[in-house]
PDB file of N, CA and C in Angstrom:
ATOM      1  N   UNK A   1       0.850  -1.177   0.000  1.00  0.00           N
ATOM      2  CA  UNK A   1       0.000   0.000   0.000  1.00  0.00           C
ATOM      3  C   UNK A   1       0.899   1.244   0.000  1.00  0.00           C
ATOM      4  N   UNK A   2       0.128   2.490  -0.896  1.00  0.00           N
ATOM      5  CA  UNK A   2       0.734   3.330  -0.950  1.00  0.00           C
ATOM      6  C   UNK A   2       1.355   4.119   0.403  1.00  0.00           C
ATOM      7  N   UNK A   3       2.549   4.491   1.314  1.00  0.00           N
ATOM      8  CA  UNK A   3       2.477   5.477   2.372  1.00  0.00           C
ATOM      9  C   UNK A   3       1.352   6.747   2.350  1.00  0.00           C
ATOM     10  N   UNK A   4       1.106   7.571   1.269  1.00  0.00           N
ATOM     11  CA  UNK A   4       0.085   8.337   1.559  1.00  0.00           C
ATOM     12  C   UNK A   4      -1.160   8.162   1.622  1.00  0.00           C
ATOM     13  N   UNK A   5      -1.654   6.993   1.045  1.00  0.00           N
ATOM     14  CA  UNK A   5      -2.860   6.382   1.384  1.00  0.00           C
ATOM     15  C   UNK A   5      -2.863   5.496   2.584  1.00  0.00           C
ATOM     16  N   UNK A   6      -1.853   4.876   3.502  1.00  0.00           N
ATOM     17  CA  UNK A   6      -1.721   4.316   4.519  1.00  0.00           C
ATOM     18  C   UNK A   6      -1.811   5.769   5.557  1.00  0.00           C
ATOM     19  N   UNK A   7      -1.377   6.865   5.435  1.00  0.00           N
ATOM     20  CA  UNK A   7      -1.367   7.886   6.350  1.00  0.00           C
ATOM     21  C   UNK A   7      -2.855   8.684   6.204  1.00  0.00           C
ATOM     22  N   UNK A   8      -3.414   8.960   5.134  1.00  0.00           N
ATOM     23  CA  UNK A   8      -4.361   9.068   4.833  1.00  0.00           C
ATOM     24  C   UNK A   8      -5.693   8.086   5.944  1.00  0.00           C
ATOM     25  N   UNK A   9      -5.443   6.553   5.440  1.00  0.00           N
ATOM     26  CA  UNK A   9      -6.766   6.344   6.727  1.00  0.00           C
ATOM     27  C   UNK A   9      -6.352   6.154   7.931  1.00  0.00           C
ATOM     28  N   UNK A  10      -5.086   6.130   8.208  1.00  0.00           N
ATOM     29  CA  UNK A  10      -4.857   6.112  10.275  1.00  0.00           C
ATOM     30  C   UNK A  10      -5.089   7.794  10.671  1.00  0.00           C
ATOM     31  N   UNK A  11      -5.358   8.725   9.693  1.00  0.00           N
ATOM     32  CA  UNK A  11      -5.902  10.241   9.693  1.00  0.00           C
ATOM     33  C   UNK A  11      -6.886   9.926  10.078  1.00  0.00           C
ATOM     34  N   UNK A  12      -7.826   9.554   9.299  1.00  0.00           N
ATOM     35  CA  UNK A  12      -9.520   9.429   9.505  1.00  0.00           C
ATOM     36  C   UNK A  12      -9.889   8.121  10.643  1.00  0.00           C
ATOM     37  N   UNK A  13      -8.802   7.470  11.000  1.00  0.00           N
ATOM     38  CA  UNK A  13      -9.135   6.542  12.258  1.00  0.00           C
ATOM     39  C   UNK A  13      -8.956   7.436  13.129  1.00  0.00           C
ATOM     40  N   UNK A  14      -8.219   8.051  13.628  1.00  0.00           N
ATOM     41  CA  UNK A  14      -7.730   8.890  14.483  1.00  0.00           C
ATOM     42  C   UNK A  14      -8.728   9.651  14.840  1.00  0.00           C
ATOM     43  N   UNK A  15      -9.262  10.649  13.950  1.00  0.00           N
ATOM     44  CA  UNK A  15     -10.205  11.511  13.678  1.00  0.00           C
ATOM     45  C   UNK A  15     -11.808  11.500  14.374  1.00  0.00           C
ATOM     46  N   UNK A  16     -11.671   9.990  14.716  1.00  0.00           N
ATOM     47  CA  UNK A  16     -12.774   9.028  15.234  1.00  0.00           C
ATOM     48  C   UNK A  16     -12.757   8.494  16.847  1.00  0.00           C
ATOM     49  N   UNK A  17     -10.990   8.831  16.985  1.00  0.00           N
ATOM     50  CA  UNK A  17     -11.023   8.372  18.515  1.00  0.00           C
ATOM     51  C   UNK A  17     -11.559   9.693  19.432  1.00  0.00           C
ATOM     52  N   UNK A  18     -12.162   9.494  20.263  1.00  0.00           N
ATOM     53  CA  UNK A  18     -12.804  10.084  21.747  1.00  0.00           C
ATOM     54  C   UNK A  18     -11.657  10.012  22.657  1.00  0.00           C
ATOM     55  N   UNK A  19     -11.463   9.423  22.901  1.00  0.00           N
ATOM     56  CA  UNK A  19     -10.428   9.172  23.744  1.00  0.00           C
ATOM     57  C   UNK A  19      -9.291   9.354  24.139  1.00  0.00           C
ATOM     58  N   UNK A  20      -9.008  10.594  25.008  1.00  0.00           N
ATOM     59  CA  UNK A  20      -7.750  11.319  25.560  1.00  0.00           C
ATOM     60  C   UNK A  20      -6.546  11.202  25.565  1.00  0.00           C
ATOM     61  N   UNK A  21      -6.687  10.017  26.693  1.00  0.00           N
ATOM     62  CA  UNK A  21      -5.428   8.931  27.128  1.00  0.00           C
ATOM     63  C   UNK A  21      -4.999   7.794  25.886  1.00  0.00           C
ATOM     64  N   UNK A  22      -6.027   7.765  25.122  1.00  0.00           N
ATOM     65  CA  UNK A  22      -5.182   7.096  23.841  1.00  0.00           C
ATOM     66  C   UNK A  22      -4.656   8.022  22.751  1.00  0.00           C
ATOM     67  N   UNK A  23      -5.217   9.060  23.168  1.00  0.00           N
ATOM     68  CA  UNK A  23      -4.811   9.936  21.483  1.00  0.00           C
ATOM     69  C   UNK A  23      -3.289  10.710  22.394  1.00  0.00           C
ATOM     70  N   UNK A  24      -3.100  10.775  23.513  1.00  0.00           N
ATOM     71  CA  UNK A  24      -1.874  10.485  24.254  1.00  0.00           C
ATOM     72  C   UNK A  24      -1.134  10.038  24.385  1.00  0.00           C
ATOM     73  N   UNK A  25      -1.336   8.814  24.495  1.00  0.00           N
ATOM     74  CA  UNK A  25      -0.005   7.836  24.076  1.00  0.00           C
ATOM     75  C   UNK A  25       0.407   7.381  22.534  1.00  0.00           C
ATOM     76  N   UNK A  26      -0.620   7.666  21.244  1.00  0.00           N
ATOM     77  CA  UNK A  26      -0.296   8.181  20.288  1.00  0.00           C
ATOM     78  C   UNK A  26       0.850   8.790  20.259  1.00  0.00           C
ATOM     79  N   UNK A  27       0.096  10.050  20.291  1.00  0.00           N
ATOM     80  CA  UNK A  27       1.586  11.081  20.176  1.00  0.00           C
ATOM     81  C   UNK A  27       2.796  11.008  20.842  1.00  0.00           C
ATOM     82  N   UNK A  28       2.984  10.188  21.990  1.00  0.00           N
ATOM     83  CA  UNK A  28       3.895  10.018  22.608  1.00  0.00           C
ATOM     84  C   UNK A  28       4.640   8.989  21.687  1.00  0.00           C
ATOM     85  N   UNK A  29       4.060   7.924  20.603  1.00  0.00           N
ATOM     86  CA  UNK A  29       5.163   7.017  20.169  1.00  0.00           C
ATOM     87  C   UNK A  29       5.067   7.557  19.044  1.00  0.00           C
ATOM     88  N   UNK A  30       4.461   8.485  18.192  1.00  0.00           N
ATOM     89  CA  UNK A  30       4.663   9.264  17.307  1.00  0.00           C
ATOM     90  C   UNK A  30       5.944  10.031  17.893  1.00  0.00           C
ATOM     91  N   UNK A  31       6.174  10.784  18.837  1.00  0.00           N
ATOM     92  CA  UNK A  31       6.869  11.938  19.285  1.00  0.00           C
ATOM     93  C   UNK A  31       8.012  11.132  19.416  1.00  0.00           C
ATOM     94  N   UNK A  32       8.051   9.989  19.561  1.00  0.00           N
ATOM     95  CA  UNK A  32       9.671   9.411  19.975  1.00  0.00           C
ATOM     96  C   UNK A  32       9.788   8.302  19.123  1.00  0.00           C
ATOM     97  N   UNK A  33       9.130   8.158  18.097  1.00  0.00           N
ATOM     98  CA  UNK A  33       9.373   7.739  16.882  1.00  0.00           C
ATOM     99  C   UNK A  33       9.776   8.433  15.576  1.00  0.00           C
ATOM    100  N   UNK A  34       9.400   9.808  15.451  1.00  0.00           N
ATOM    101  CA  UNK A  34       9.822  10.569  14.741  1.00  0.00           C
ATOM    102  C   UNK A  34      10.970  11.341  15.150  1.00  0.00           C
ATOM    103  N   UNK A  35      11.357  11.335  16.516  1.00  0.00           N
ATOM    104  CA  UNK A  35      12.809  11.337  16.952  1.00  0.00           C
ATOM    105  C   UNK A  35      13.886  10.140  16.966  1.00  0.00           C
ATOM    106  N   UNK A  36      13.434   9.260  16.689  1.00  0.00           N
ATOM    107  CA  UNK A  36      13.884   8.240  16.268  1.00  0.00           C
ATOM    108  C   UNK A  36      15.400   8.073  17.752  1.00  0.00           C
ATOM    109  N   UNK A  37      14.643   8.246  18.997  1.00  0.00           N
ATOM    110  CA  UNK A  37      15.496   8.114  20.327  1.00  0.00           C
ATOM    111  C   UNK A  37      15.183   6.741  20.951  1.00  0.00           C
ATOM    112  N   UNK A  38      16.073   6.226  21.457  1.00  0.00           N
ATOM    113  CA  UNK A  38      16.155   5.357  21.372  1.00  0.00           C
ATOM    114  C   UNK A  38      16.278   5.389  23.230  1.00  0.00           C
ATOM    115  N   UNK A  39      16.098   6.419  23.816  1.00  0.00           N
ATOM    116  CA  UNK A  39      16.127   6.693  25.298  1.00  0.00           C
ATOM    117  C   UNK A  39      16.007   7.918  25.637  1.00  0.00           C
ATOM    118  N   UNK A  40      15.580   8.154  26.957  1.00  0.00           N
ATOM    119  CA  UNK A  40      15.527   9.760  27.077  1.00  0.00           C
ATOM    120  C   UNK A  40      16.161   9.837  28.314  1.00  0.00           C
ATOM    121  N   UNK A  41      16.417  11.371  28.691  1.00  0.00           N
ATOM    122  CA  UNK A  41      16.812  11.383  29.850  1.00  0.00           C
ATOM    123  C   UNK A  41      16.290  11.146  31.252  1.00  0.00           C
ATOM    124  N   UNK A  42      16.869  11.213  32.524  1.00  0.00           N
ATOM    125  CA  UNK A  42      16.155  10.911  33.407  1.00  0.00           C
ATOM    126  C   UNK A  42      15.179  11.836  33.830  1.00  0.00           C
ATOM    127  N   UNK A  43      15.318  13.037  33.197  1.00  0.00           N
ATOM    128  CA  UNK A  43      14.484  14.737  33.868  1.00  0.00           C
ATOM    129  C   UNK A  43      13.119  14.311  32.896  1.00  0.00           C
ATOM    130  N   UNK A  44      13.624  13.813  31.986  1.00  0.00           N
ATOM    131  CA  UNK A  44      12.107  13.713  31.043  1.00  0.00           C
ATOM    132  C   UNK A  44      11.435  12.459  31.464  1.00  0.00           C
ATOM    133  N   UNK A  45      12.232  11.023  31.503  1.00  0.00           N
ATOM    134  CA  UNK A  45      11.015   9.975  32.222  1.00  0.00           C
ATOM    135  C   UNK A  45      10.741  10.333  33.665  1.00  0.00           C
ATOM    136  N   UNK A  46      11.360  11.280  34.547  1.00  0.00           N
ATOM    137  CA  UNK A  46      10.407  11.931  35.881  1.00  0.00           C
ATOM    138  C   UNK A  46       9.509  12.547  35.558  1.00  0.00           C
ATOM    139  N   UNK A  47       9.562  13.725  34.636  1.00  0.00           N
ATOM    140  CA  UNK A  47       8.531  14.366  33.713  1.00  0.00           C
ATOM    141  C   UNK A  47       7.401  13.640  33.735  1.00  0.00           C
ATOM    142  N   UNK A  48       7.761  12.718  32.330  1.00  0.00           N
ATOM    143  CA  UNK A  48       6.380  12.043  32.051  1.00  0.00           C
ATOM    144  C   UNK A  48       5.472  11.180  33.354  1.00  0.00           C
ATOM    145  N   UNK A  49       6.205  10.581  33.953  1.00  0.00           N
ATOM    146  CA  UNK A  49       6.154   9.705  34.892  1.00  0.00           C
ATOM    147  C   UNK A  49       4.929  11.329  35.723  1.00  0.00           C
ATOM    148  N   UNK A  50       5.255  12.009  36.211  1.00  0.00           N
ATOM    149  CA  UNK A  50       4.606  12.795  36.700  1.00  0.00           C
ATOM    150  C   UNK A  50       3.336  13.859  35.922  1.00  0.00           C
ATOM    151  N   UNK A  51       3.720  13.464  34.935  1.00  0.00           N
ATOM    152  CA  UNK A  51       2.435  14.097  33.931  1.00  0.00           C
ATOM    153  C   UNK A  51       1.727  13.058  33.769  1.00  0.00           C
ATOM    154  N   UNK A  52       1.909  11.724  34.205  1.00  0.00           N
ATOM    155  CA  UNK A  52       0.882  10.122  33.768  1.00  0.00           C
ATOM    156  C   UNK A  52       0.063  10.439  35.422  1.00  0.00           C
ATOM    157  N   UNK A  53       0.969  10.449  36.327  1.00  0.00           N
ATOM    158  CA  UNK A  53       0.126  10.249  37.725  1.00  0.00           C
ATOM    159  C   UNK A  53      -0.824  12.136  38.167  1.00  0.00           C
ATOM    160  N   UNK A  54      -0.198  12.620  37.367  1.00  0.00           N
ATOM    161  CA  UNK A  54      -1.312  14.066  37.085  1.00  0.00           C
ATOM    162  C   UNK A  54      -2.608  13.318  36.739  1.00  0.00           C
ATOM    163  N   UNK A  55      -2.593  13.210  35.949  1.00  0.00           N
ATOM    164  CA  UNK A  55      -3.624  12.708  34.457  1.00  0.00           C
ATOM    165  C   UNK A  55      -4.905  11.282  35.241  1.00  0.00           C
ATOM    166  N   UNK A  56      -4.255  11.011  36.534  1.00  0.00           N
ATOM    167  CA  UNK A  56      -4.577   9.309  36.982  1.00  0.00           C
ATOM    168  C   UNK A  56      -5.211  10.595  38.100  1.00  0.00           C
ATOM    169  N   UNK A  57      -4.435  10.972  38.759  1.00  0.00           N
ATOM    170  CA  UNK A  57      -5.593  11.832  39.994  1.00  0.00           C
ATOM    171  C   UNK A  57      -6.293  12.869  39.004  1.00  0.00           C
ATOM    172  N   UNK A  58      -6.547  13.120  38.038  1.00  0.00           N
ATOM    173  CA  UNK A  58      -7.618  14.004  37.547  1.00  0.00           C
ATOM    174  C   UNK A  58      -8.879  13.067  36.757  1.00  0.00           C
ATOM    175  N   UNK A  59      -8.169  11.704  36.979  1.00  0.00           N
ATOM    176  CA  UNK A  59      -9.070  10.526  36.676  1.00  0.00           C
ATOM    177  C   UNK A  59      -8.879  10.142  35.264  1.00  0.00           C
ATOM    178  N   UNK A  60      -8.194  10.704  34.252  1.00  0.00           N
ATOM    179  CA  UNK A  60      -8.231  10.665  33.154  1.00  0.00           C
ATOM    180  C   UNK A  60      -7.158   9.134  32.214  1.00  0.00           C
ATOM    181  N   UNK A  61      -7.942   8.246  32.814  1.00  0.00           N
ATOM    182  CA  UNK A  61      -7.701   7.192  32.362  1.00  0.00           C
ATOM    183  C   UNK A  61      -8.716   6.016  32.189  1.00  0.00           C
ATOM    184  N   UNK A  62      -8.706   4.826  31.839  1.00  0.00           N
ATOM    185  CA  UNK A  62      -9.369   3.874  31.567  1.00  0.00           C
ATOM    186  C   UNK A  62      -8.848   2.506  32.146  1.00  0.00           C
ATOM    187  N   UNK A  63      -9.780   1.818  32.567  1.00  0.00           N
ATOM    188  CA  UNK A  63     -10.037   0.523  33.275  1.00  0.00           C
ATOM    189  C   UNK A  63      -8.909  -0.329  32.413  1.00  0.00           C
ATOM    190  N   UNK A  64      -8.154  -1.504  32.612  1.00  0.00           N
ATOM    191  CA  UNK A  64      -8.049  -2.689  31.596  1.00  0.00           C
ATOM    192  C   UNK A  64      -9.469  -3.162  30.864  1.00  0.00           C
ATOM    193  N   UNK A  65      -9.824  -3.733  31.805  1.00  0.00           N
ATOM    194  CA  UNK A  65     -11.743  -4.271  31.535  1.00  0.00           C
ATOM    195  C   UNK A  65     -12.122  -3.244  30.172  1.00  0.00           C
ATOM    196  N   UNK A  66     -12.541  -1.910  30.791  1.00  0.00           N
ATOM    197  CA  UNK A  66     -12.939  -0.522  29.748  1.00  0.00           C
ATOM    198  C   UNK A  66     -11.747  -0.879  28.476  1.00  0.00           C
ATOM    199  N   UNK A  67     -10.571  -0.582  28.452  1.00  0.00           N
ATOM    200  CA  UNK A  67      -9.547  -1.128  27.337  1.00  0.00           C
ATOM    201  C   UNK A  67     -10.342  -2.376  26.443  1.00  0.00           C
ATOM    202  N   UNK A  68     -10.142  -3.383  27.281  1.00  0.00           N
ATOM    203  CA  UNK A  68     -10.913  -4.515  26.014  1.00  0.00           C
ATOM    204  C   UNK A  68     -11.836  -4.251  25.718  1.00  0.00           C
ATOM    205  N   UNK A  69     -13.034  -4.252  25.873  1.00  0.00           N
ATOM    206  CA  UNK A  69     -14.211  -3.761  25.655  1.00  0.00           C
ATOM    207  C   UNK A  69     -14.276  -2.811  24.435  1.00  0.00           C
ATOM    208  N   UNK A  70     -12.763  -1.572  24.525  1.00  0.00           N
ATOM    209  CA  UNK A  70     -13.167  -1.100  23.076  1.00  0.00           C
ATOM    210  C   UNK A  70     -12.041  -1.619  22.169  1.00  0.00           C
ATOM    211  N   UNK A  71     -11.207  -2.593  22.273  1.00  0.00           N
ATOM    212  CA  UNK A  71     -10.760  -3.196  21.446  1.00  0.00           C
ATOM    213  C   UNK A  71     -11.434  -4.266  20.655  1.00  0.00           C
ATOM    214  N   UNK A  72     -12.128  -4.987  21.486  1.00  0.00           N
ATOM    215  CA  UNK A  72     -13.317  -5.547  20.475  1.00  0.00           C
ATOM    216  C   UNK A  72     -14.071  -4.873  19.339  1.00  0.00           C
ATOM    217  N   UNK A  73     -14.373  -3.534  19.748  1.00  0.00           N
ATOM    218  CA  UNK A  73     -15.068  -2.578  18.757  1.00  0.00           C
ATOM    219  C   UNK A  73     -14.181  -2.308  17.588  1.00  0.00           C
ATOM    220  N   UNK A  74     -12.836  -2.103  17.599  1.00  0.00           N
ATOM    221  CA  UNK A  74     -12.182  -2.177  17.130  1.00  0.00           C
ATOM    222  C   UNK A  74     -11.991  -3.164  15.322  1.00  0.00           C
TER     223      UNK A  74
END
């Protein structure tokens, strides 16, 4: 398959997700895939590490259980 027609429908899948904490960790392996790093420093996995447990006391996450449930839909 063509790359611009492969980028083309994970656009319009995307486009379709609701969902915060996944369109989050998206960009996060987008963001360190298109940096093509292969590790980060320790100031940035405290970082994230503390922007994930932000995100968990503001509730903004999903069950495992909730997870499958929309992977079936999938």
């Amino acid at each position: 398959m063509d790359i611009n027609v492969e980028r083309t429908l994970i656009i319009n899948e995307l486009k379709q997700v609701d969902d915060l904490s996944l369109l989050r960790a998206i960009k996060a392996m987008l963001h360190y895939g298109l940096k093509n790093e292969g590790r980060i420093s320790i100031e940035q996995y405290n970082q994230e590490l503390d922007e994930a447990e932000a995100e968990i006391k503001r509730g903004e996450f999903i069950s495992q259980d909730e997870l499958k449930k929309q992977m079936k839909a999938w």
